[in-house]
C-alpha atoms as a PDB file:
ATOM      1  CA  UNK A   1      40.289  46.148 -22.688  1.00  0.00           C
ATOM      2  CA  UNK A   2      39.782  43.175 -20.536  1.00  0.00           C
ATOM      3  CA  UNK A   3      38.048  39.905 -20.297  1.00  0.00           C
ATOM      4  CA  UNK A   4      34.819  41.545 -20.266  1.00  0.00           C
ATOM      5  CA  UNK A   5      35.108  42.198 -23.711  1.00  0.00           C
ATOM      6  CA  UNK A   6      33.150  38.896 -24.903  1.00  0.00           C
ATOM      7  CA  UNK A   7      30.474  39.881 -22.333  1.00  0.00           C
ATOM      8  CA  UNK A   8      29.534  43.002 -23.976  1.00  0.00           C
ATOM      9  CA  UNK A   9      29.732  42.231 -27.633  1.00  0.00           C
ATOM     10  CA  UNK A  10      27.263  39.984 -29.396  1.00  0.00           C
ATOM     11  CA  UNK A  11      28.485  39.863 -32.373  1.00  0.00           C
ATOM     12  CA  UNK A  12      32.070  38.853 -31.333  1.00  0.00           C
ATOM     13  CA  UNK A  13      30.621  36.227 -29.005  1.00  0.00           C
ATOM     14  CA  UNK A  14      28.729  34.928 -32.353  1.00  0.00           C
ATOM     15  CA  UNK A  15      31.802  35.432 -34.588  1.00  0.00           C
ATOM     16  CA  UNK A  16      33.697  33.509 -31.702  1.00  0.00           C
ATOM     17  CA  UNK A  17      31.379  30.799 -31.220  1.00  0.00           C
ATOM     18  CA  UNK A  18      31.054  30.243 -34.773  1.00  0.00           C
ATOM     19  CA  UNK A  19      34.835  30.006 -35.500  1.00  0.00           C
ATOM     20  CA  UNK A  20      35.628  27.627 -32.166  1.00  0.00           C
ATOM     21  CA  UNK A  21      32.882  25.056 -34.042  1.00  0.00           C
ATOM     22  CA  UNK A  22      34.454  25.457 -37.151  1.00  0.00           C
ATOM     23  CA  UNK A  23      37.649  24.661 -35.572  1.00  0.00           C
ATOM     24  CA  UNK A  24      36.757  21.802 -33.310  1.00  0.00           C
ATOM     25  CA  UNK A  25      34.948  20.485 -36.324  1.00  0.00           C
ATOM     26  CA  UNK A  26      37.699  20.408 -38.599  1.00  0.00           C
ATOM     27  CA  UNK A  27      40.351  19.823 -35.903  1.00  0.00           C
ATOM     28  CA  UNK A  28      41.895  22.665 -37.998  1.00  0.00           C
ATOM     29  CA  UNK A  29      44.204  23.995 -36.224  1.00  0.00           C
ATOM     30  CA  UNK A  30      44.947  20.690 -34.351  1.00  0.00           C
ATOM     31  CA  UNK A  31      45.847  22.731 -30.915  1.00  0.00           C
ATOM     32  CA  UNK A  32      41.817  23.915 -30.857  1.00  0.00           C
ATOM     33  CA  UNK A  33      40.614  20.684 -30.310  1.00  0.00           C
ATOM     34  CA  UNK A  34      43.806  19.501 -28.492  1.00  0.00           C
ATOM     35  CA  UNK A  35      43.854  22.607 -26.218  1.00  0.00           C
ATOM     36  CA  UNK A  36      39.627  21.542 -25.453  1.00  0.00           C
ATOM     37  CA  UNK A  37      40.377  18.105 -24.832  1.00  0.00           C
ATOM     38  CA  UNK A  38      42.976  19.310 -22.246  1.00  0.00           C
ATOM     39  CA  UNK A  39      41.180  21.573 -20.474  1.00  0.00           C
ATOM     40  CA  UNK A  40      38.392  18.950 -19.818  1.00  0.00           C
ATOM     41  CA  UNK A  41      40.468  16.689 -18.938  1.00  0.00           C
ATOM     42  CA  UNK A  42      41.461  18.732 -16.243  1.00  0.00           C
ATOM     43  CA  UNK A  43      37.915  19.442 -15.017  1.00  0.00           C
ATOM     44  CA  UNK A  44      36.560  22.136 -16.666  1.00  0.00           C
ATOM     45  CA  UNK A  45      33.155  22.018 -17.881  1.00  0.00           C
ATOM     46  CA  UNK A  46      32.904  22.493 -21.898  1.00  0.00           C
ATOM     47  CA  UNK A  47      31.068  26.184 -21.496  1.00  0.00           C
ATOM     48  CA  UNK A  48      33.998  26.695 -19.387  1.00  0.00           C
ATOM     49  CA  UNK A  49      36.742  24.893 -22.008  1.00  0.00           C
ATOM     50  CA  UNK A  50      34.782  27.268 -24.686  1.00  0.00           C
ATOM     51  CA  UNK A  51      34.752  30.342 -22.811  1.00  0.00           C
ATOM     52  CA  UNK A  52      38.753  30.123 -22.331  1.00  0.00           C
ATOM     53  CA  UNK A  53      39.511  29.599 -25.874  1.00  0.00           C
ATOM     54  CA  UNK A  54      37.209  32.373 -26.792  1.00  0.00           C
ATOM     55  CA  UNK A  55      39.317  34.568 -25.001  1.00  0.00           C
ATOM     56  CA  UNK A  56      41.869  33.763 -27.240  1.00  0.00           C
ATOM     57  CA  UNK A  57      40.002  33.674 -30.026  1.00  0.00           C
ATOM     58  CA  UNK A  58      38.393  37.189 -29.022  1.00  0.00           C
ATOM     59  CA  UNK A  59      42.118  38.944 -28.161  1.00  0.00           C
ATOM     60  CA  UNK A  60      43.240  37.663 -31.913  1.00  0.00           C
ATOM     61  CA  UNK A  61      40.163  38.480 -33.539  1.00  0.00           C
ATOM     62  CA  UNK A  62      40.403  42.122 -32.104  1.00  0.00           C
ATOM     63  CA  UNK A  63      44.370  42.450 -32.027  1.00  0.00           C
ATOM     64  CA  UNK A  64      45.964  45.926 -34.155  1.00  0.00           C
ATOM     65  CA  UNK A  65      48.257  43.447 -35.577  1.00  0.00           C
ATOM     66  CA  UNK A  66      45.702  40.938 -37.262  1.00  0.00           C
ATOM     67  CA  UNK A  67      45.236  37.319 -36.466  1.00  0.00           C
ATOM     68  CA  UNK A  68      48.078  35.837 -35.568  1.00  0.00           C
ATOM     69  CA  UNK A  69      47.774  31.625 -35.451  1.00  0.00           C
ATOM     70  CA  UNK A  70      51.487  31.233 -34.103  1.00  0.00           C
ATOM     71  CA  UNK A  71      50.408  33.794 -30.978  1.00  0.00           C
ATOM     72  CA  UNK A  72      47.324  31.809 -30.590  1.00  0.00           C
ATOM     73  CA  UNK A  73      48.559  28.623 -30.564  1.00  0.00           C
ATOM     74  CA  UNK A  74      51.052  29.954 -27.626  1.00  0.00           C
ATOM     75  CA  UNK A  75      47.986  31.204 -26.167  1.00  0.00           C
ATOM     76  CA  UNK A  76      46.160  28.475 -25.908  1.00  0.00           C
ATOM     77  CA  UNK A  77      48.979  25.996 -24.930  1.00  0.00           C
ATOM     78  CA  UNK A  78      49.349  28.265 -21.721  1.00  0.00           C
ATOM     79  CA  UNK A  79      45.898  28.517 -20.783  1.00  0.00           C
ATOM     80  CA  UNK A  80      44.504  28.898 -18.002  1.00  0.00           C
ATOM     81  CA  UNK A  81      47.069  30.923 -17.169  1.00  0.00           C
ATOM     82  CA  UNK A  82      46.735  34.014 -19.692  1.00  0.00           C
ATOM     83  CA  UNK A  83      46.839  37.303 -18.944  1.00  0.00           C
ATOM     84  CA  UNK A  84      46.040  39.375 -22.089  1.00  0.00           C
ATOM     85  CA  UNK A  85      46.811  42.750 -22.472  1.00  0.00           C
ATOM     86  CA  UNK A  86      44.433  44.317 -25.033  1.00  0.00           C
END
């Protein structure tokens, strides 16, 4: 699987979506809304800040081995530069 992934399943994208709010919203877990704020910072536009920690998001939400909040906190402290292998 690759990237496209989130472009060819609605209801991930929803399930995504819906869980980035939640997390933003609650700041829970803290490196969500810190990882957002980062990215733009450095000049990405929100969609764009969104669509990278969906990614994340996406790859945990579909991993063999379950969600795993330590792996995507590493995830998104390295993005943009992720390369997922699903």
């Amino acid at each position: 699987m690759d990237y496209d992934l989130l472009n060819h399943n609605e209801d991930l994208v929803a399930e995504v979506n819906e869980m980035i709010d939640m997390h933003l919203e609650e700041n829970e877990p803290i490196i969500t809304g810190q990882t957002f704020s980062r990215l733009v910072k450095e000049g990405y536009t929100d969609f764009q800040a969104r669509n990278l920690i969906g990614k994340c998001m996406a790859f945990e939400l579909t991993s063999d081995k379950g969600f795993d909040e330590k792996r995507y906190s590493f995830h998104l402290s390295h993005l943009p530069d992720v390369n997922f292998e699903w």
